[in-house]
N, C-alpha and C. Protein backbone atom coordinates (compact mmCIF):
# COMPACT_ATOMS: atom_id res chain seq x y z
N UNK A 1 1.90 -10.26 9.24
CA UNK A 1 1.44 -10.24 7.88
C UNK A 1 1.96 -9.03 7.12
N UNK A 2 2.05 -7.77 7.62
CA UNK A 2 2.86 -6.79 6.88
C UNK A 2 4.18 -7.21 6.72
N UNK A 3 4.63 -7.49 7.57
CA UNK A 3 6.66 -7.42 7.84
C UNK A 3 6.17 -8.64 6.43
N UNK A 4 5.57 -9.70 6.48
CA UNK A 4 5.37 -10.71 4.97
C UNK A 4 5.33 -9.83 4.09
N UNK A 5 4.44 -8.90 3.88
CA UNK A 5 4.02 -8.52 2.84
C UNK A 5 4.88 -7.19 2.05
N UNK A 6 5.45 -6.59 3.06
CA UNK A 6 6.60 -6.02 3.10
C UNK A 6 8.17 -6.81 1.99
N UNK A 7 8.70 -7.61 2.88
CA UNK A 7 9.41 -8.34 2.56
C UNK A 7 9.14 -9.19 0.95
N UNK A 8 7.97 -9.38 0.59
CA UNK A 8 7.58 -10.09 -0.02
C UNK A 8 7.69 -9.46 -1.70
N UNK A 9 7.25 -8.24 -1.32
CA UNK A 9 6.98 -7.26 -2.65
C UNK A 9 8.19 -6.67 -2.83
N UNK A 10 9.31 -6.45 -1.96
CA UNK A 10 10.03 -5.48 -1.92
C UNK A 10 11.31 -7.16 -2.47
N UNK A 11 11.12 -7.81 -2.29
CA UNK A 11 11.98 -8.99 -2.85
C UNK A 11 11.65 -9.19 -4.61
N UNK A 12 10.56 -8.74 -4.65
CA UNK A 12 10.21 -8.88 -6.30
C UNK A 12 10.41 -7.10 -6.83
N UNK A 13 10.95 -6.27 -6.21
CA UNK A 13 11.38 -5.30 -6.74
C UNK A 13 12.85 -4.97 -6.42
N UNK A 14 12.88 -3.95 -6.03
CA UNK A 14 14.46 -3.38 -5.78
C UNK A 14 14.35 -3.27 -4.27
N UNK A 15 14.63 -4.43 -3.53
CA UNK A 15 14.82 -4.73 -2.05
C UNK A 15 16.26 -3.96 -1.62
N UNK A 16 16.06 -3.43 -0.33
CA UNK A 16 14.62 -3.29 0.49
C UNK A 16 13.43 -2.59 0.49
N UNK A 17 13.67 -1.44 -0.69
CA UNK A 17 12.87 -0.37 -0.84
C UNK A 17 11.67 -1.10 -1.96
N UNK A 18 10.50 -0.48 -2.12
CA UNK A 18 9.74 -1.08 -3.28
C UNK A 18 8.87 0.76 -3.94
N UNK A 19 9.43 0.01 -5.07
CA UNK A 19 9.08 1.38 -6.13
C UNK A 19 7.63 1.26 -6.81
N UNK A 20 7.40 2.11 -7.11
CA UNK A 20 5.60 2.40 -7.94
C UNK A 20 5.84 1.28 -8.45
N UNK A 21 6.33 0.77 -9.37
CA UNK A 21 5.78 -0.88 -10.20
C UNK A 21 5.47 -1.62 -9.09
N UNK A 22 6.71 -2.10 -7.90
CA UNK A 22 6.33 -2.73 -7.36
C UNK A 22 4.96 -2.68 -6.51
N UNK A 23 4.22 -1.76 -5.75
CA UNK A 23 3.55 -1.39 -4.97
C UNK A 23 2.29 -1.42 -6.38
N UNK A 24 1.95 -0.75 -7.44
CA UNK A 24 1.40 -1.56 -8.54
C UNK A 24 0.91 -2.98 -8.46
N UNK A 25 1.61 -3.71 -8.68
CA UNK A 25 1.46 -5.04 -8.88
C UNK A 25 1.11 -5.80 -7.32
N UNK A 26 1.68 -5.22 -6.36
CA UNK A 26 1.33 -5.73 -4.91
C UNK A 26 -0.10 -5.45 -5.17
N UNK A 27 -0.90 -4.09 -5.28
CA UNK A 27 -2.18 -3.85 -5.50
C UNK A 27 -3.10 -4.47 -6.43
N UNK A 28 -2.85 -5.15 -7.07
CA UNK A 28 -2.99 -5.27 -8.44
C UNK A 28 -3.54 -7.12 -7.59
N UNK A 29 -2.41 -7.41 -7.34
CA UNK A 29 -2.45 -9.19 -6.56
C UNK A 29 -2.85 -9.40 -5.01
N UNK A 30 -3.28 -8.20 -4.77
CA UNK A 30 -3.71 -8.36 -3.18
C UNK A 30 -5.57 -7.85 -3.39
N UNK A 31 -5.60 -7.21 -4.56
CA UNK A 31 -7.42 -7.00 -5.45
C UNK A 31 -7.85 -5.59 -4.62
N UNK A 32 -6.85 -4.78 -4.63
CA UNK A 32 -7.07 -3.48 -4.20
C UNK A 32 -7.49 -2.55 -5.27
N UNK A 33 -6.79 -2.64 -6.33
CA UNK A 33 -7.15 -1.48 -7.72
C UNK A 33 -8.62 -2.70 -7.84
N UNK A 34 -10.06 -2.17 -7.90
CA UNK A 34 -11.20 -2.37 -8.61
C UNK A 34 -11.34 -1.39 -9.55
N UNK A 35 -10.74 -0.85 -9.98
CA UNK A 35 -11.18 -0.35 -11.22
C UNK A 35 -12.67 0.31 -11.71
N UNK A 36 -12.49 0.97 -10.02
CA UNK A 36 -13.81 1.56 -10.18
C UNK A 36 -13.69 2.68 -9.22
N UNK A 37 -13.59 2.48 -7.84
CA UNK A 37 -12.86 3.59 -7.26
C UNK A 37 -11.47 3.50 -7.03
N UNK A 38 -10.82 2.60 -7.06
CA UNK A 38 -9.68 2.58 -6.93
C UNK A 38 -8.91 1.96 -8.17
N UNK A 39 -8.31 3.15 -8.40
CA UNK A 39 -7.52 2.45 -10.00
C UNK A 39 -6.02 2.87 -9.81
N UNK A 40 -5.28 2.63 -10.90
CA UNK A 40 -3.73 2.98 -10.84
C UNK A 40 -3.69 4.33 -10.59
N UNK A 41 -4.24 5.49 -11.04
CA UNK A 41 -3.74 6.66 -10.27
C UNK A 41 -4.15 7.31 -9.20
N UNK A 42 -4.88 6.58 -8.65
CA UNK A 42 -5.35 6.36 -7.25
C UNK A 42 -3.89 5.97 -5.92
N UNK A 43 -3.44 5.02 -7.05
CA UNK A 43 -2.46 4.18 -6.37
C UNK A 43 -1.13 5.09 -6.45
N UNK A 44 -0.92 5.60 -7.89
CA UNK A 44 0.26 6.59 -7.90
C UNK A 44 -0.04 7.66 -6.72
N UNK A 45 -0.61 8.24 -6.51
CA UNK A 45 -1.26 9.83 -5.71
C UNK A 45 -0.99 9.39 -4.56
N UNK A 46 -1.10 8.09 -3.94
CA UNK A 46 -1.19 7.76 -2.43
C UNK A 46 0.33 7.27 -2.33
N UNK A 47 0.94 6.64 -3.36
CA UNK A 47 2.36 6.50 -3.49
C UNK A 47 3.22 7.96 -3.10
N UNK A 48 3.13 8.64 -3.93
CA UNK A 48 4.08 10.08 -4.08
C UNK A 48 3.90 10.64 -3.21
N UNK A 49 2.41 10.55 -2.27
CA UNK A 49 2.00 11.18 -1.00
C UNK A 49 2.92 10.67 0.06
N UNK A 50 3.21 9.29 -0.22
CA UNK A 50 4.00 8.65 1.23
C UNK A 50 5.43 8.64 0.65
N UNK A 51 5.86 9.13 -0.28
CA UNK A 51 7.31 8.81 -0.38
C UNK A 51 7.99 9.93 -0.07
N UNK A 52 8.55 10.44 1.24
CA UNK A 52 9.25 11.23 2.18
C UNK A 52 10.74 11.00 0.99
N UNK A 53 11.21 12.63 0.65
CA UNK A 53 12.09 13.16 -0.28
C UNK A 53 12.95 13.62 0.66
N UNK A 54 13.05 13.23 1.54
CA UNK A 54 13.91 14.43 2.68
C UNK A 54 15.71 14.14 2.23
N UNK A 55 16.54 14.32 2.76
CA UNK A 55 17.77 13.87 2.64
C UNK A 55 18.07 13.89 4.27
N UNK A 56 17.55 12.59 4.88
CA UNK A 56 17.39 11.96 5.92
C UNK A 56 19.23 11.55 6.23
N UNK A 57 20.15 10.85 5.01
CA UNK A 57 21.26 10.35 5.28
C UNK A 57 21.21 8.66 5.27
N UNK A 58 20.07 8.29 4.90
CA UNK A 58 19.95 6.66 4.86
C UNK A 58 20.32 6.66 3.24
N UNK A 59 19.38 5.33 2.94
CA UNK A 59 19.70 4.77 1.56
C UNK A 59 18.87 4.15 0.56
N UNK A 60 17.99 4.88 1.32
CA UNK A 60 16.84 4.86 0.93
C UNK A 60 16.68 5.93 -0.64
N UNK A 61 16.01 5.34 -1.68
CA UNK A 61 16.37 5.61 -3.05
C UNK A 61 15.25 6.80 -3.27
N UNK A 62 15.31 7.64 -4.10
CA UNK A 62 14.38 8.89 -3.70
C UNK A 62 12.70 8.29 -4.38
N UNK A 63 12.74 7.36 -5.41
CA UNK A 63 11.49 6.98 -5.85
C UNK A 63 10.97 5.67 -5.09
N UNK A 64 11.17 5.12 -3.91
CA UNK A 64 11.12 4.55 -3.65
C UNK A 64 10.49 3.96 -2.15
N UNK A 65 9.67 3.72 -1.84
CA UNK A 65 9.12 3.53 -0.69
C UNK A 65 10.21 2.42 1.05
N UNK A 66 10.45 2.93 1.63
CA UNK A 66 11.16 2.44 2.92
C UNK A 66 10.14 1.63 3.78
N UNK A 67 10.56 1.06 4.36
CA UNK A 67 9.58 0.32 5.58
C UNK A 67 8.50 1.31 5.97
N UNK A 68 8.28 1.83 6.44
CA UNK A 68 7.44 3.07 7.49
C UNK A 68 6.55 3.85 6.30
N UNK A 69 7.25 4.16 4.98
CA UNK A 69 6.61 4.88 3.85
C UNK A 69 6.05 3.51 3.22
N UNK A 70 5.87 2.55 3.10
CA UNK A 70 5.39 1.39 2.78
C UNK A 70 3.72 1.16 3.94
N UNK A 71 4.36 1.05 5.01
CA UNK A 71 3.08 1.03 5.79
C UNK A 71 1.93 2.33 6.03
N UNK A 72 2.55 3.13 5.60
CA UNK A 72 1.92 5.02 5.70
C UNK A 72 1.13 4.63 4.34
N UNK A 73 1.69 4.17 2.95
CA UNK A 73 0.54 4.15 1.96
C UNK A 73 -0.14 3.32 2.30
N UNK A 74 -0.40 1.95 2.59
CA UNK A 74 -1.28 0.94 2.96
C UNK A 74 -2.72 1.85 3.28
N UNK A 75 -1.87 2.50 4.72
CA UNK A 75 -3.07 3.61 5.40
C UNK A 75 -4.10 4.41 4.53
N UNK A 76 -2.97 4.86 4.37
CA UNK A 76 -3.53 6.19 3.12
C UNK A 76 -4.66 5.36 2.11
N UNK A 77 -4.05 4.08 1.69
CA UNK A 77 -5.37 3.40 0.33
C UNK A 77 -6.22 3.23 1.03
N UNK A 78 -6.04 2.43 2.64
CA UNK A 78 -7.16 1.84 3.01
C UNK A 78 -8.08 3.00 3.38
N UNK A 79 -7.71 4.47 3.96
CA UNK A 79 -8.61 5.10 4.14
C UNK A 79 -9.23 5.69 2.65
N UNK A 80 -8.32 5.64 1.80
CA UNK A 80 -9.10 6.09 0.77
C UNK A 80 -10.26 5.05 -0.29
N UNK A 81 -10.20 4.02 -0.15
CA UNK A 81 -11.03 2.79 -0.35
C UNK A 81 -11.90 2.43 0.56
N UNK A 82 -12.06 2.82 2.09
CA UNK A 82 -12.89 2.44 2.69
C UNK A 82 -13.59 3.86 3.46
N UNK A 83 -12.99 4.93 3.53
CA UNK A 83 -13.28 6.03 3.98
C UNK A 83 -13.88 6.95 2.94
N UNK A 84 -12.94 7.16 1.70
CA UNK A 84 -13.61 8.06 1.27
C UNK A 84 -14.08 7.46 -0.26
N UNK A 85 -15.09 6.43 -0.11
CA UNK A 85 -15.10 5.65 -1.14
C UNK A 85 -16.60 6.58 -1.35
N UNK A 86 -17.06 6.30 -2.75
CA UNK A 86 -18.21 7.22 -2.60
C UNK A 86 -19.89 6.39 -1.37
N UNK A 87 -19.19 5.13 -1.50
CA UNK A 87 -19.83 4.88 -0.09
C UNK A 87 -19.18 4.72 0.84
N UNK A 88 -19.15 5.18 2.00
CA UNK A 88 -18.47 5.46 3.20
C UNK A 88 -18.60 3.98 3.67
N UNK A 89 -17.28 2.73 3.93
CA UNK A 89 -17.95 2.06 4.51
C UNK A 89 -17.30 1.79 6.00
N UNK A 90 -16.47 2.74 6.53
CA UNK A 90 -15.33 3.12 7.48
C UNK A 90 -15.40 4.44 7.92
N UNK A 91 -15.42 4.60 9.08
CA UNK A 91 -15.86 6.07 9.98
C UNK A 91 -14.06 6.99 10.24
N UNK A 92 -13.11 5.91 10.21
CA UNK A 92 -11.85 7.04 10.30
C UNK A 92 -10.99 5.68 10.12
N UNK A 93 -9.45 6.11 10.16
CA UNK A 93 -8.58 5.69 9.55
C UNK A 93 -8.37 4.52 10.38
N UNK A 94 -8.43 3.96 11.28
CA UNK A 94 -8.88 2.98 12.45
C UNK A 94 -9.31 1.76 12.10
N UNK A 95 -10.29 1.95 11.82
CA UNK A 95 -11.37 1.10 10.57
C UNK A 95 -11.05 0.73 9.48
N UNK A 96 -10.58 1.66 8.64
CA UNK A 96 -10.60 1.41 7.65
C UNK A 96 -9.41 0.12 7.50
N UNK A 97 -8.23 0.61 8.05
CA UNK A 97 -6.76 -0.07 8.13
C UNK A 97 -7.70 -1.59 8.45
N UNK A 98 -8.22 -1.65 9.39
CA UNK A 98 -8.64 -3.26 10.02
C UNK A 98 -9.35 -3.53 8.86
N UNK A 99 -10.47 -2.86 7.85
CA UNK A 99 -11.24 -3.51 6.73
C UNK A 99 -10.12 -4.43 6.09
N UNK A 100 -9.00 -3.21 5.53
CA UNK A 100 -7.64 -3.52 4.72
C UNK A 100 -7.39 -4.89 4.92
N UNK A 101 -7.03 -5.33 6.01
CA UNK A 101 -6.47 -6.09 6.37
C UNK A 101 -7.30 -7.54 6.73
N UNK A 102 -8.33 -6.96 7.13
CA UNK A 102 -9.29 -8.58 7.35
C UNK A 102 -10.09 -8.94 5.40
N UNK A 103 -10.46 -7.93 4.91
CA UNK A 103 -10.61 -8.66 3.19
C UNK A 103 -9.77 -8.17 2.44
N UNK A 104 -8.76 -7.71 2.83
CA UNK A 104 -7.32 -7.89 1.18
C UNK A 104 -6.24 -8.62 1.61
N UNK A 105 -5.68 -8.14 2.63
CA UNK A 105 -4.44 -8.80 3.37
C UNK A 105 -4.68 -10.28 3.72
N UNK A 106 -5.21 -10.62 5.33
CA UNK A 106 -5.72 -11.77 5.30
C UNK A 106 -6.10 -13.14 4.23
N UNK A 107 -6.55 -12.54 3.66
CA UNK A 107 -6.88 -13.74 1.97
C UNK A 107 -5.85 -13.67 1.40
N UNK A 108 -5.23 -12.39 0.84
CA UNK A 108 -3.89 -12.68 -0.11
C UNK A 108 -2.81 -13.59 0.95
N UNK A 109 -2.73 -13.19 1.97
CA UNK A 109 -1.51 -13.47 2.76
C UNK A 109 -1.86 -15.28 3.05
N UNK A 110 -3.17 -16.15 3.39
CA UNK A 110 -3.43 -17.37 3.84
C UNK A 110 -3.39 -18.26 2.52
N UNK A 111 -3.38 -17.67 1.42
CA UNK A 111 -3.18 -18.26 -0.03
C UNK A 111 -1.61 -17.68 -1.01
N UNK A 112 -1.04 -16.85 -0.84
CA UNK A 112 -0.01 -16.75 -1.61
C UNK A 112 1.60 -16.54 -0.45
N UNK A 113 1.54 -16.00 0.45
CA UNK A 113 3.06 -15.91 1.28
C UNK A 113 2.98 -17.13 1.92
């Protein structure tokens, strides 16, 4: 369901990499931004956090999220939506990732990929 969801978003942006719009709108259609604790600059902050600037030697575009920096923000929202939401509903990053994935992923992924 990631390598889908991966593939999926990064095909409606600048493939293979997927940039803030794209990762935006993935959030946006997978019902992650509620607009209550989690809003768009929620989403930017956990973006810029995972997008590794290094000059690695790949081709990978500097605004732009890679496979591995794609799955590192997932983490990062889900702990920050389920961990440090002002109700705690996830004890560590473990948890939270499996919440992610059994009510956002799961549903988006059995109805739209």
């Amino acid at each position: 369901m990631l390598r889908d969801l991966l593939i999926h978003t990064a095909a409606k942006d600048t493939f293979p990499q997927i940039t803030m719009f794209g990762v935006e709108e993935m959030s946006l259609a997978i019902g992650l931004i509620d607009n209550k604790h989690v809003r768009k600059d929620s989403i930017n902050r956990n973006f810029i956090a995972s997008n590794q600037l290094g000059d690695s030697g790949n081709d990978t575009k500097a605004n732009a999220l890679s496979r591995y920096e794609f799955i590192e923000f997932l983490v990062r929202m889900s702990v920050f939506k389920y961990k440090e939401a002002p109700v705690k509903l996830a004890r560590n990053a473990v948890e939270s990732f499996e919440r992610f994935i059994n009510e956002l992923l799961i549903p988006y992924h059995s109805q739209k990929l």
